[in-house]
C-alpha atoms as a PDB file:
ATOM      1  CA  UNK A   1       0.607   1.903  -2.858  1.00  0.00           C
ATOM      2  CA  UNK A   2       1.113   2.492  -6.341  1.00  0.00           C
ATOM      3  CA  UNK A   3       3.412  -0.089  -8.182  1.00  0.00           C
ATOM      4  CA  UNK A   4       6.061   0.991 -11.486  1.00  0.00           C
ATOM      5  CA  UNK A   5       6.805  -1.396 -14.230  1.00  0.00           C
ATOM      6  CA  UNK A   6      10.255  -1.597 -13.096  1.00  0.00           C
ATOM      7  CA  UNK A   7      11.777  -1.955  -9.837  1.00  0.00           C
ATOM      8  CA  UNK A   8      14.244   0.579  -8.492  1.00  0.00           C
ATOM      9  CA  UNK A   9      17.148  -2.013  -9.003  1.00  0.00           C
ATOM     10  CA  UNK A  10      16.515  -2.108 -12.429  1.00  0.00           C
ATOM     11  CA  UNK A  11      16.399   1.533 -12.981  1.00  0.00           C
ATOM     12  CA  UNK A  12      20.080   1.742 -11.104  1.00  0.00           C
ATOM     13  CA  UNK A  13      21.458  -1.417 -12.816  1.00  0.00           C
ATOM     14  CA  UNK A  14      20.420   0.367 -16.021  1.00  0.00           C
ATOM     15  CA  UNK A  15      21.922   3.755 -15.147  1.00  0.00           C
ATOM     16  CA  UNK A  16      24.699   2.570 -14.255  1.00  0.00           C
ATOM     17  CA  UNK A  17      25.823   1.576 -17.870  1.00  0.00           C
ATOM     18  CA  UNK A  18      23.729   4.499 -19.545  1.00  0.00           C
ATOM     19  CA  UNK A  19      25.265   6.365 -22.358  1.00  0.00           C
ATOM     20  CA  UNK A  20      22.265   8.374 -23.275  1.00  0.00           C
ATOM     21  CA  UNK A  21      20.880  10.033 -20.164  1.00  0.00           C
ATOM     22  CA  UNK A  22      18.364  11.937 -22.415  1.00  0.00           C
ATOM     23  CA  UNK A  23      17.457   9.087 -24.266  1.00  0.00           C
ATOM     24  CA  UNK A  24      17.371   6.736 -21.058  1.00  0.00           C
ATOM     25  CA  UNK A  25      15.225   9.500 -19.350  1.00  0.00           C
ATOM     26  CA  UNK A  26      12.423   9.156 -22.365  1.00  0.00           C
ATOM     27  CA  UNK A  27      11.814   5.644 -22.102  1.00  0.00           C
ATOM     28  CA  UNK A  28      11.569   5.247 -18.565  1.00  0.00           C
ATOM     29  CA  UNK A  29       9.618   8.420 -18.434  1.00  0.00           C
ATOM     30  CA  UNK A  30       6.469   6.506 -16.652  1.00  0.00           C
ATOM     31  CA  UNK A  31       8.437   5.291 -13.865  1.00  0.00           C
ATOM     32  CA  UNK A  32       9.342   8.817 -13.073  1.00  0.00           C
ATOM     33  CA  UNK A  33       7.279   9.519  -9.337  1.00  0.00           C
ATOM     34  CA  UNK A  34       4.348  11.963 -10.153  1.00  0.00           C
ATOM     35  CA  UNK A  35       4.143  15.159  -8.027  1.00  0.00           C
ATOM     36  CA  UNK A  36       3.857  14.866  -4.543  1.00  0.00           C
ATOM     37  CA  UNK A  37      -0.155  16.255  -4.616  1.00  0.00           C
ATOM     38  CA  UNK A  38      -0.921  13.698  -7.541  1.00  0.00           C
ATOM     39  CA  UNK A  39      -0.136  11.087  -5.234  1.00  0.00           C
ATOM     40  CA  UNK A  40      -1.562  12.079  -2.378  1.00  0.00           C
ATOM     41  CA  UNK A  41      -5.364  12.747  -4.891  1.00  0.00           C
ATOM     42  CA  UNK A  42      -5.023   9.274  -5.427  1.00  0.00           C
ATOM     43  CA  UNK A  43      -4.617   8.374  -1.800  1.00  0.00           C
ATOM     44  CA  UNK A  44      -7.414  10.484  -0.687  1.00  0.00           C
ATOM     45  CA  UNK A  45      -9.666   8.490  -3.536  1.00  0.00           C
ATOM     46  CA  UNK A  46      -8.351   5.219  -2.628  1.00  0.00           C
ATOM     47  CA  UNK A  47      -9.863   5.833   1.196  1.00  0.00           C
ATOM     48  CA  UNK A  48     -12.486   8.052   0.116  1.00  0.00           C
ATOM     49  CA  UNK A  49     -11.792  11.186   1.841  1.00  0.00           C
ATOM     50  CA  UNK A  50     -12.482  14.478   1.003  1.00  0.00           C
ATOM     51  CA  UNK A  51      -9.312  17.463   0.742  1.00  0.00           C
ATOM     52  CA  UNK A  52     -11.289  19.365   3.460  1.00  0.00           C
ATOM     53  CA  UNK A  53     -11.809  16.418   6.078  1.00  0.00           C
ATOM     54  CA  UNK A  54      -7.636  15.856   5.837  1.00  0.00           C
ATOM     55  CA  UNK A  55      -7.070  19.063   5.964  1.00  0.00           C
ATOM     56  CA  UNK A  56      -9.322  19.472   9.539  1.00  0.00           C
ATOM     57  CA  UNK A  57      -8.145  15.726  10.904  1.00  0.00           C
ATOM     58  CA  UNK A  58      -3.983  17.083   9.588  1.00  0.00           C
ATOM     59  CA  UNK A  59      -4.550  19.874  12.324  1.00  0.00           C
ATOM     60  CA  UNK A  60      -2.174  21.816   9.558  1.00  0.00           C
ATOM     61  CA  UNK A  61      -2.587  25.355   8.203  1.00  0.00           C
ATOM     62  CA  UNK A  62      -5.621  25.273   6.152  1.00  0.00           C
ATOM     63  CA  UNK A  63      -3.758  27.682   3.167  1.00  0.00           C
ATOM     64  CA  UNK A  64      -0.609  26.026   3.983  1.00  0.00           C
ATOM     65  CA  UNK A  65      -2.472  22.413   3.681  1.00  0.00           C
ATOM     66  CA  UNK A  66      -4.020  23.378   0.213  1.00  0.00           C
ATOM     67  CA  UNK A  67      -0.926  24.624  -0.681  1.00  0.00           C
ATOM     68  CA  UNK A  68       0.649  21.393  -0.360  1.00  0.00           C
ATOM     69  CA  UNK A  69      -2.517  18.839  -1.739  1.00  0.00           C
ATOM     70  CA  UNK A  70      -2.687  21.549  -4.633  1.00  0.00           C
ATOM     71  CA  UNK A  71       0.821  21.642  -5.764  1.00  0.00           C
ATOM     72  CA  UNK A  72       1.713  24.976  -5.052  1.00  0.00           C
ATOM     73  CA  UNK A  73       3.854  24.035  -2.260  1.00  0.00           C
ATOM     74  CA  UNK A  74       6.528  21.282  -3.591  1.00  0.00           C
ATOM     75  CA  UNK A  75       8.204  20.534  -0.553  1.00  0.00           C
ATOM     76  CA  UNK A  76       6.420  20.303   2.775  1.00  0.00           C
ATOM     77  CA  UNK A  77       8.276  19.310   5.972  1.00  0.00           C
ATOM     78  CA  UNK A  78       8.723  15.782   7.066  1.00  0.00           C
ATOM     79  CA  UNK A  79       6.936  16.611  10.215  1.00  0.00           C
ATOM     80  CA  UNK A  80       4.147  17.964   7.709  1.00  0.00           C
ATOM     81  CA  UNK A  81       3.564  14.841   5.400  1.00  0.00           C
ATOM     82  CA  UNK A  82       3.672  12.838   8.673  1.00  0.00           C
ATOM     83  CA  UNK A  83       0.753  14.726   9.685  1.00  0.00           C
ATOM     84  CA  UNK A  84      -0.949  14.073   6.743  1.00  0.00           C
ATOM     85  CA  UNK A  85      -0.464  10.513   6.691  1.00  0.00           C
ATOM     86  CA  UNK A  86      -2.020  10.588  10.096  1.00  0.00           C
ATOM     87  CA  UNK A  87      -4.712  12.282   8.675  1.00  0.00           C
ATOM     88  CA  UNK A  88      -4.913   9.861   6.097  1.00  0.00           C
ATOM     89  CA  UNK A  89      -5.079   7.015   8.295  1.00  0.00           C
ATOM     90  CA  UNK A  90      -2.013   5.607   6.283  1.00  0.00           C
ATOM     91  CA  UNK A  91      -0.378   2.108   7.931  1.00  0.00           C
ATOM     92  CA  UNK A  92       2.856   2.247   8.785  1.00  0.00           C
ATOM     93  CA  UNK A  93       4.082   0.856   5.517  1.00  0.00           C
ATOM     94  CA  UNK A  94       2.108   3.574   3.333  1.00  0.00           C
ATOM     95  CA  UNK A  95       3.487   6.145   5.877  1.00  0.00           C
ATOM     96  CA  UNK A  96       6.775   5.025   5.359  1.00  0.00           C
ATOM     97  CA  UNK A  97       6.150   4.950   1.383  1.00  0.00           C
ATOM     98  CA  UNK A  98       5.011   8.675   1.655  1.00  0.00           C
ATOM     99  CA  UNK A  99       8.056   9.906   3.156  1.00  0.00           C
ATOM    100  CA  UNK A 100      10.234   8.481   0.969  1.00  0.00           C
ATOM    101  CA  UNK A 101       8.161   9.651  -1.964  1.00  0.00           C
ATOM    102  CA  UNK A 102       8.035  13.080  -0.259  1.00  0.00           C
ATOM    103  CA  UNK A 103      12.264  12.739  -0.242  1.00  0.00           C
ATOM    104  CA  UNK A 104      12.000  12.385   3.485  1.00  0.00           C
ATOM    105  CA  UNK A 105      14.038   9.749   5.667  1.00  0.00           C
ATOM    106  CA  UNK A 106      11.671   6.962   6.975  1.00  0.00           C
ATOM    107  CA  UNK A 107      10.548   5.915  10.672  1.00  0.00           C
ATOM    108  CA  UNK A 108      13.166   4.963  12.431  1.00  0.00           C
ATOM    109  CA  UNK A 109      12.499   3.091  15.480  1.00  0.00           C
ATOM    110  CA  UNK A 110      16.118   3.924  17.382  1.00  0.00           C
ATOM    111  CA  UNK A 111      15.230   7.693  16.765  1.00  0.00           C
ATOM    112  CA  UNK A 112      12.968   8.477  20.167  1.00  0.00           C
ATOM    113  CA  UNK A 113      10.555  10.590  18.498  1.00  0.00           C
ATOM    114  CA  UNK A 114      10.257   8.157  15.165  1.00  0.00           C
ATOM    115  CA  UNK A 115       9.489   5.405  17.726  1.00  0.00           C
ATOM    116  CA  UNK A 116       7.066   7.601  19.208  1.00  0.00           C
ATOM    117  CA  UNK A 117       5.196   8.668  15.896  1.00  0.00           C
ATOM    118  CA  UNK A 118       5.949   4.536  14.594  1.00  0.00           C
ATOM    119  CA  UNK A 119       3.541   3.711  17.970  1.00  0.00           C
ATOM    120  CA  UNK A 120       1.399   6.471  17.090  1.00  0.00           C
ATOM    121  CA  UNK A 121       0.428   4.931  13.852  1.00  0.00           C
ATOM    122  CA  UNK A 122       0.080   1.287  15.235  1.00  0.00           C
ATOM    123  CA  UNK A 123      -2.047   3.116  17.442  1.00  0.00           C
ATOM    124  CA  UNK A 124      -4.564   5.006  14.526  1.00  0.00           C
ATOM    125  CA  UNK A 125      -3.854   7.667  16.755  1.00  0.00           C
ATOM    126  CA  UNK A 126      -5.444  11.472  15.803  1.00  0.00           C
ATOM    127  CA  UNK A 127      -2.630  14.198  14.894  1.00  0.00           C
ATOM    128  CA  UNK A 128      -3.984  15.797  17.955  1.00  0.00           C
ATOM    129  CA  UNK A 129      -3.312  12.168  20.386  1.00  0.00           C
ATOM    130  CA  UNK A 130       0.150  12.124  19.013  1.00  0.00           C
ATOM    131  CA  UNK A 131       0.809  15.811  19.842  1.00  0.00           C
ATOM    132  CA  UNK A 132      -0.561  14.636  22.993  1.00  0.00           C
ATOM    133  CA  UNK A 133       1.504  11.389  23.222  1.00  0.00           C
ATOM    134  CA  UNK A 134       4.981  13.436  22.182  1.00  0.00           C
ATOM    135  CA  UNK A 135       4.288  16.191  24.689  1.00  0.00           C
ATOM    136  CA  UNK A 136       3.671  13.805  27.557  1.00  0.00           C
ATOM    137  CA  UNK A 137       6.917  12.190  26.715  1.00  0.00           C
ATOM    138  CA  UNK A 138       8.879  14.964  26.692  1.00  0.00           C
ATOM    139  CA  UNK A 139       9.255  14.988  22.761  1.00  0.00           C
ATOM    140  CA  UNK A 140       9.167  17.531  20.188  1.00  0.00           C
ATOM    141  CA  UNK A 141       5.480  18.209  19.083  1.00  0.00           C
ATOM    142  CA  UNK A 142       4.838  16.954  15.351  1.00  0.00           C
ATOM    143  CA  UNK A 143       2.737  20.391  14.870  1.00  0.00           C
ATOM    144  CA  UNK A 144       3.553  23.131  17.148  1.00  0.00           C
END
């Protein structure tokens, strides 16, 4: 994970008492999240993978998927940055960092299918195992 020079509690405790939104925005400019696909470049260098071998392991749409790792597409579904992060081989706490960076709800493990996807990861399960592990169950598939 990638760490800012402030925490988020500053950044509230400050805005809360802000005058100058404009001015406030300029000097905290850095602590601003990047794009979504600038983050997840820097994840695929951290664990040295290659745009095409996520894309094939993510199971996704392979224009859709370069869509998203390209910045063309802003917003992809929760259900679509989980697969990534499968893809990824993200831990549960980077997986749960990605979704909120994504402006997606985390894991939660008293949601059936969130425990489901939460054991998944534990797991290192494939996109493909959890499909398999959600249909078994009786879930909704994370790729359909």
């Amino acid at each position: 994970m990638f760490k800012f020079g402030k925490s988020t509690d500053e950044l509230f405790t400050e805005l809360k008492t802000e005058k100058n939104l404009d001015g406030w925005r300029s000097l905290n400019q850095k602590e601003f999240v990047e794009p979504l696909n600038e983050y997840l470049e820097k994840l695929l260098a951290e664990k040295n993978l290659s745009k095409q071998e996520v894309i094939e392991r993510s199971g996704l749409n392979r224009e859709y998927a370069y869509h998203i790792l390209s910045g063309k597409r802003k917003n992809p579904s929760r259900q679509k940055v989980l697969a990534l992060a499968i893809a990824i081989g993200l831990n549960l706490e980077e997986t749960q960092y990605l979704l909120r960076y994504a402006r997606h709800g985390a894991l939660y493990p008293r949601n059936d299918w969130d425990a489901v996807i939460i054991s998944a990861i534990e797991q290192k399960l494939s996109v493909m195992q959890t499909n398999e592990l959600l249909h078994n169950l009786g879930e909704t598939l994370l790729l359909e």
